[in-house]
C-alpha atoms as a PDB file:
ATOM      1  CA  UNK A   1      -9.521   4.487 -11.678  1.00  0.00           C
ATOM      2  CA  UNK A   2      -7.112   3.812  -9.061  1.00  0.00           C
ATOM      3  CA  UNK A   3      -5.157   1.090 -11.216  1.00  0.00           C
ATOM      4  CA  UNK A   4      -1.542  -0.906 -10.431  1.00  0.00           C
ATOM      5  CA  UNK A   5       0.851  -0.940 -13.292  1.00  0.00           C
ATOM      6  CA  UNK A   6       4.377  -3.366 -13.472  1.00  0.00           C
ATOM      7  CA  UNK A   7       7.071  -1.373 -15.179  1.00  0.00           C
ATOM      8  CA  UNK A   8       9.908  -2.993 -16.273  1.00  0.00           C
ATOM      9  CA  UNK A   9      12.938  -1.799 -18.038  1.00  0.00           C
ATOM     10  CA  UNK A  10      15.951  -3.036 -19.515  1.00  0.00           C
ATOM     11  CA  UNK A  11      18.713  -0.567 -20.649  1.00  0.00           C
ATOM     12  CA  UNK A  12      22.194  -1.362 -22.049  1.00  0.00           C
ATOM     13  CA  UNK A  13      25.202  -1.578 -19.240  1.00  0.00           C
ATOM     14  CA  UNK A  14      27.234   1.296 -21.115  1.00  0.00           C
ATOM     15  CA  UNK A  15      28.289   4.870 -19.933  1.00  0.00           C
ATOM     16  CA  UNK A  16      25.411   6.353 -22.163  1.00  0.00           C
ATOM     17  CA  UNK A  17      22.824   3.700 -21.227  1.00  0.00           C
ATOM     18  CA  UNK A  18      23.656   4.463 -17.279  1.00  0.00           C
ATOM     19  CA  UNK A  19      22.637   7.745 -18.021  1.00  0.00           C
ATOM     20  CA  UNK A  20      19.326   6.981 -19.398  1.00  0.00           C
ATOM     21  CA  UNK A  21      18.536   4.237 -16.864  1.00  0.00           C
ATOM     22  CA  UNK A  22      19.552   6.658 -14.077  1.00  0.00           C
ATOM     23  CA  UNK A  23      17.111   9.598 -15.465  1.00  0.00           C
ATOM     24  CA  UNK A  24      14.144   6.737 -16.135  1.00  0.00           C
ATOM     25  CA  UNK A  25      14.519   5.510 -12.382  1.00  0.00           C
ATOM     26  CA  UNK A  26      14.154   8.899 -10.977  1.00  0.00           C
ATOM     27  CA  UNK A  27      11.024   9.572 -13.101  1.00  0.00           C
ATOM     28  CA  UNK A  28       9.063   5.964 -11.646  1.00  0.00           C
ATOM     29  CA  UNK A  29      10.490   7.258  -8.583  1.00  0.00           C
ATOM     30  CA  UNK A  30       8.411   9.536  -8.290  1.00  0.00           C
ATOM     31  CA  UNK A  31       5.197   7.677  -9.055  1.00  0.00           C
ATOM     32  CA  UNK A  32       6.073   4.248  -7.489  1.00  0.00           C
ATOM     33  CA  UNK A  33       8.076   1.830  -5.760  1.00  0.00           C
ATOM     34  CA  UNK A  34      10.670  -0.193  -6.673  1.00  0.00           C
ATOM     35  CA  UNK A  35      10.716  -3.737  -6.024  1.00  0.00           C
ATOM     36  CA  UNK A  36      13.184  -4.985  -7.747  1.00  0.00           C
ATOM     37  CA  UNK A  37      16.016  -4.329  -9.467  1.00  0.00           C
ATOM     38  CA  UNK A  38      14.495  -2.960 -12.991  1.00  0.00           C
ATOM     39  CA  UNK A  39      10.427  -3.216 -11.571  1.00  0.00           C
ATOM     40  CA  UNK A  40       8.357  -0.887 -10.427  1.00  0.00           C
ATOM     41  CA  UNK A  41       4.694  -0.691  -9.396  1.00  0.00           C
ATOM     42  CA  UNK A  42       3.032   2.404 -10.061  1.00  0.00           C
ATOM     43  CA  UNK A  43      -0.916   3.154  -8.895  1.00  0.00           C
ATOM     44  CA  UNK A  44      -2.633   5.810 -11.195  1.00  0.00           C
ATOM     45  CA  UNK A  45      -5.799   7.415 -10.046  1.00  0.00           C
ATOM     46  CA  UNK A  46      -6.220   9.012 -13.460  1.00  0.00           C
ATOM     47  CA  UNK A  47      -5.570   7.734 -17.155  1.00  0.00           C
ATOM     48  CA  UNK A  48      -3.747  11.428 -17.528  1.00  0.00           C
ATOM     49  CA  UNK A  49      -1.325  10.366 -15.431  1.00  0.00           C
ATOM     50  CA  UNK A  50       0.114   7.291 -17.294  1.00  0.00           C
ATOM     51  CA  UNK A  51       0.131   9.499 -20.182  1.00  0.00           C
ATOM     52  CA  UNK A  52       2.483  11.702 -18.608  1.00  0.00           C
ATOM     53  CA  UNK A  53       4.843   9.300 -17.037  1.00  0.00           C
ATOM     54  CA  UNK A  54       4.849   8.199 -20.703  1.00  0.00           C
ATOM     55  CA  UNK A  55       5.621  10.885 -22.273  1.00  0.00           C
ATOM     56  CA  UNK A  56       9.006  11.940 -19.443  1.00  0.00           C
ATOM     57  CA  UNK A  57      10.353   8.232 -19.764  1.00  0.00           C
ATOM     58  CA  UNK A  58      10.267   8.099 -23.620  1.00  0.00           C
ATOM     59  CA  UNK A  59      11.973  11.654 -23.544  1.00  0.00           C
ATOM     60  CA  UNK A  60      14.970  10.107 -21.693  1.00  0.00           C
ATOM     61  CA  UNK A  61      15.020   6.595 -24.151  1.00  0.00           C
ATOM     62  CA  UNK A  62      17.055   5.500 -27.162  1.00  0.00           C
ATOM     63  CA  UNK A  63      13.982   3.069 -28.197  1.00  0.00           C
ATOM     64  CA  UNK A  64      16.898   1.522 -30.645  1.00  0.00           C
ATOM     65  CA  UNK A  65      18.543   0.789 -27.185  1.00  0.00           C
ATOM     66  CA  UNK A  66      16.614   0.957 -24.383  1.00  0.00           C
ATOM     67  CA  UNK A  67      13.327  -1.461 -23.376  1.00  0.00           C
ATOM     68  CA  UNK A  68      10.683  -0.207 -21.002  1.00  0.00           C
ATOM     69  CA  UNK A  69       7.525  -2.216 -20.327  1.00  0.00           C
ATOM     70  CA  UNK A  70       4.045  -1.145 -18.747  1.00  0.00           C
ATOM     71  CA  UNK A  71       1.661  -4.186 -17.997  1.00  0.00           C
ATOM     72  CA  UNK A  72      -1.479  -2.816 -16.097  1.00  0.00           C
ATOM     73  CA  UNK A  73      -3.240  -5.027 -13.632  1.00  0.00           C
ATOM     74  CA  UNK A  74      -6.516  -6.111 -13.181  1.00  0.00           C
ATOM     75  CA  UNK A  75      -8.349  -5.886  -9.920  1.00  0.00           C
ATOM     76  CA  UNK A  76      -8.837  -9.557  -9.977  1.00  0.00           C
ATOM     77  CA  UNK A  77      -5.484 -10.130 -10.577  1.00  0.00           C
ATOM     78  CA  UNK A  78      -3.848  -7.465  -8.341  1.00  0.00           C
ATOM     79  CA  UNK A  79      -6.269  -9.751  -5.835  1.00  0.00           C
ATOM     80  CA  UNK A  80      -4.665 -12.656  -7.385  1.00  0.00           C
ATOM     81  CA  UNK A  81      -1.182 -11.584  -6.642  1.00  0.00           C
ATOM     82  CA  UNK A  82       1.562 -13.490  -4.803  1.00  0.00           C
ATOM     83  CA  UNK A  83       4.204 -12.468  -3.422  1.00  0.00           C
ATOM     84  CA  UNK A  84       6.888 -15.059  -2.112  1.00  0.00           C
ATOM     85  CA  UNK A  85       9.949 -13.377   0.426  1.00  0.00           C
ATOM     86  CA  UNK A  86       9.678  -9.902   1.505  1.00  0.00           C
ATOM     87  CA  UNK A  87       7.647  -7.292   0.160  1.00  0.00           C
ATOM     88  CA  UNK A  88       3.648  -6.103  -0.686  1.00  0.00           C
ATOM     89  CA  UNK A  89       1.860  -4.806  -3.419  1.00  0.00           C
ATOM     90  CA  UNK A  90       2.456  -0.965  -3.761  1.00  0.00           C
ATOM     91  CA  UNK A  91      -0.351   1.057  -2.388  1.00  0.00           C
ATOM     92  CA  UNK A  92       0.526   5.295  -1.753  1.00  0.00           C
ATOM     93  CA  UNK A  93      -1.165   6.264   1.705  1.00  0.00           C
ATOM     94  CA  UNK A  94      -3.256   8.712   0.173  1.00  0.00           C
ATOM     95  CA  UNK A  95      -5.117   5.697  -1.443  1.00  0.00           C
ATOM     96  CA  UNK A  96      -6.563   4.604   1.491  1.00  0.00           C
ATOM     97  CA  UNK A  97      -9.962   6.351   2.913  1.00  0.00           C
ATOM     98  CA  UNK A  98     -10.857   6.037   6.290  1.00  0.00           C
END
């Protein structure tokens, strides 16, 4: 599979919504990188493993509150990309074979 998701997020700027936001940023943490302020890019080798991240980040949501977004993208458009200023297209080392 080996496919590049853009999550975005939007959370309310309250004590409660910090919280959430906080808990929601560790959890894409620790499947992507951040590159910008509420974006991440996150690869997936599996379909399993979008399903989890799902399933953690709507455990930590208000969904009456809180927005989170997952757009995947294509190989022809992850190709497609551009990127103006600094910064690449996420890629975890253990994607590339030698």
């Amino acid at each position: 599979m080996n496919k590049l998701y853009v999550i975005c997020y939007d959370f309310p700027s309250d004590k409660a919504g910090d919280k959430r936001r906080n808990k929601v940023i560790k959890i894409l943490g620790g499947h992507g990188e951040r590159v910008q302020y509420s974006v991440f890019e996150v690869r997936f080798k599996k379909p399993e493993e979008l399903e989890i991240l799902v399933k953690r980040v709507k455990i930590q949501m208000d969904e009456k509150e809180d927005s989170l977004r997952i757009y995947p993208i294509s190989g022809a458009a992850e190709k497609d990309t551009i990127i103006l200023g600094k910064g690449e297209l996420f890629h975890r080392e253990e994607d590339y074979f030698f």
